[in-house]
Protein backbone atom coordinates (compact mmCIF):
# COMPACT_ATOMS: atom_id res chain seq x y z
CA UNK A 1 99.21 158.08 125.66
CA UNK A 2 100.03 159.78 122.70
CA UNK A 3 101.98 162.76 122.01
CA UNK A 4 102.44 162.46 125.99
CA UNK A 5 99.28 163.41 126.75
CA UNK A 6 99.11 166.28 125.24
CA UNK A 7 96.09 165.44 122.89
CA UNK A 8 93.72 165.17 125.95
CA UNK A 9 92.22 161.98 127.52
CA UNK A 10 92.85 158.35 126.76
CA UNK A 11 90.77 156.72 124.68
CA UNK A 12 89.97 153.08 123.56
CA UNK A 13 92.93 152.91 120.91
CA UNK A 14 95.41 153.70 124.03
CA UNK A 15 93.89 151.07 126.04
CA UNK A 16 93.95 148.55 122.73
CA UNK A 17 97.70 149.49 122.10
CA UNK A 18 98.41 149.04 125.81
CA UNK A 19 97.08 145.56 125.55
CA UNK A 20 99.17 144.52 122.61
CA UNK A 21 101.87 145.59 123.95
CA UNK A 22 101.47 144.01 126.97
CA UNK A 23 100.52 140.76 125.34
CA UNK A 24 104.01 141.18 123.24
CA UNK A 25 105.92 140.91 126.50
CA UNK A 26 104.21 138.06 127.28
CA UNK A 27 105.27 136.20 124.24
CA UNK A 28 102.36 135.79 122.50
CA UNK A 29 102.92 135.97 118.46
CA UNK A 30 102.87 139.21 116.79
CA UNK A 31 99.87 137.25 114.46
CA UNK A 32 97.79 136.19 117.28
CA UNK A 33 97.82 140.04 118.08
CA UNK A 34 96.52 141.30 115.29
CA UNK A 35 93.89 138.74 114.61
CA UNK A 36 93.22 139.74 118.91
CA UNK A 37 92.95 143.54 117.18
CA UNK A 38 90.85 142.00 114.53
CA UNK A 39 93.26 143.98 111.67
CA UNK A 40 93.06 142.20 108.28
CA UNK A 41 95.93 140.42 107.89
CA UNK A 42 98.79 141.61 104.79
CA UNK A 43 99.46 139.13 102.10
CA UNK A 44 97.96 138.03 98.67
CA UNK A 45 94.19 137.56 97.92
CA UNK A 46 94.91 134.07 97.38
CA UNK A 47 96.38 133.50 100.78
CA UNK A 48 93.33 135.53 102.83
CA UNK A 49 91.29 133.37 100.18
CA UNK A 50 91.75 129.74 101.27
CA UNK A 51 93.79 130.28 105.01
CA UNK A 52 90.39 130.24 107.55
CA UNK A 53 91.44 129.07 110.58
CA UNK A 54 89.78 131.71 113.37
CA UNK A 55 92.57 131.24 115.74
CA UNK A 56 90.16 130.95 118.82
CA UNK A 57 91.75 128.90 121.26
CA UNK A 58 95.54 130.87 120.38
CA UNK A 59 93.60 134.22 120.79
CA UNK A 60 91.63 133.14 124.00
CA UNK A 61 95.39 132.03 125.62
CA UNK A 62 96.21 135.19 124.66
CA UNK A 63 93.26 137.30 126.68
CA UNK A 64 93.89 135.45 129.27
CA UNK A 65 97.44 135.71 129.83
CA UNK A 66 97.32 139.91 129.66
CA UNK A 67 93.91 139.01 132.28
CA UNK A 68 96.41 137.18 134.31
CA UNK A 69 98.33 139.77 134.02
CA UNK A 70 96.51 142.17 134.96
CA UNK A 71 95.34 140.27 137.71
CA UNK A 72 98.84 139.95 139.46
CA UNK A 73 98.98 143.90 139.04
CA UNK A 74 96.00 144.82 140.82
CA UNK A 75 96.45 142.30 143.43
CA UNK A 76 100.07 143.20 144.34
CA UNK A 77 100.37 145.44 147.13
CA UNK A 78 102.09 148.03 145.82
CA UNK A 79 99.10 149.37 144.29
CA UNK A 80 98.23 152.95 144.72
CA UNK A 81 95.09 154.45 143.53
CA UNK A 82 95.47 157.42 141.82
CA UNK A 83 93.40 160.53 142.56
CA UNK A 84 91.40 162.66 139.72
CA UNK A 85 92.57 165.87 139.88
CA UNK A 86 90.31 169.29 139.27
């Protein structure tokens, strides 16, 4: 979380972050990221003008590699649920 917590709960950006990060260690393209975060992209005019491609098949690999992920994670058995404090 940020500032180690000290800010108060998480909240959707820390889970979004999370993900990229996650998706970086599984070597998916720093590109395919950001269009996964939906950030517009740097560059010219020009090149946002004519370059279209949606990049849905790269960014679908990409969800599901950090769901496969996350899969092997909550399946392992080394798993311990955490309990919500007061």
């Amino acid at each position: 979380m940020l500032a180690d917590g000290k800010n108060g709960e998480w909240t959707p950006h820390d889970l979004l972050r999370t993900a990229s990060t996650m998706k970086q260690a599984l070597r998916v393209s720093p590109d395919v990221i950001d269009r996964c975060q939906n950030h517009v992209l740097p560059g010219s005019k020009v090149r946002r003008h004519y370059l279209h491609h949606d990049y849905v098949e790269e960014k679908r690999e990409a969800w599901q590699r950090l769901g496969q992920r996350i899969d092997a994670i909550l399946t392992a058995n080394n798993v311990v649920p955490l309990q919500r404090t007061a």
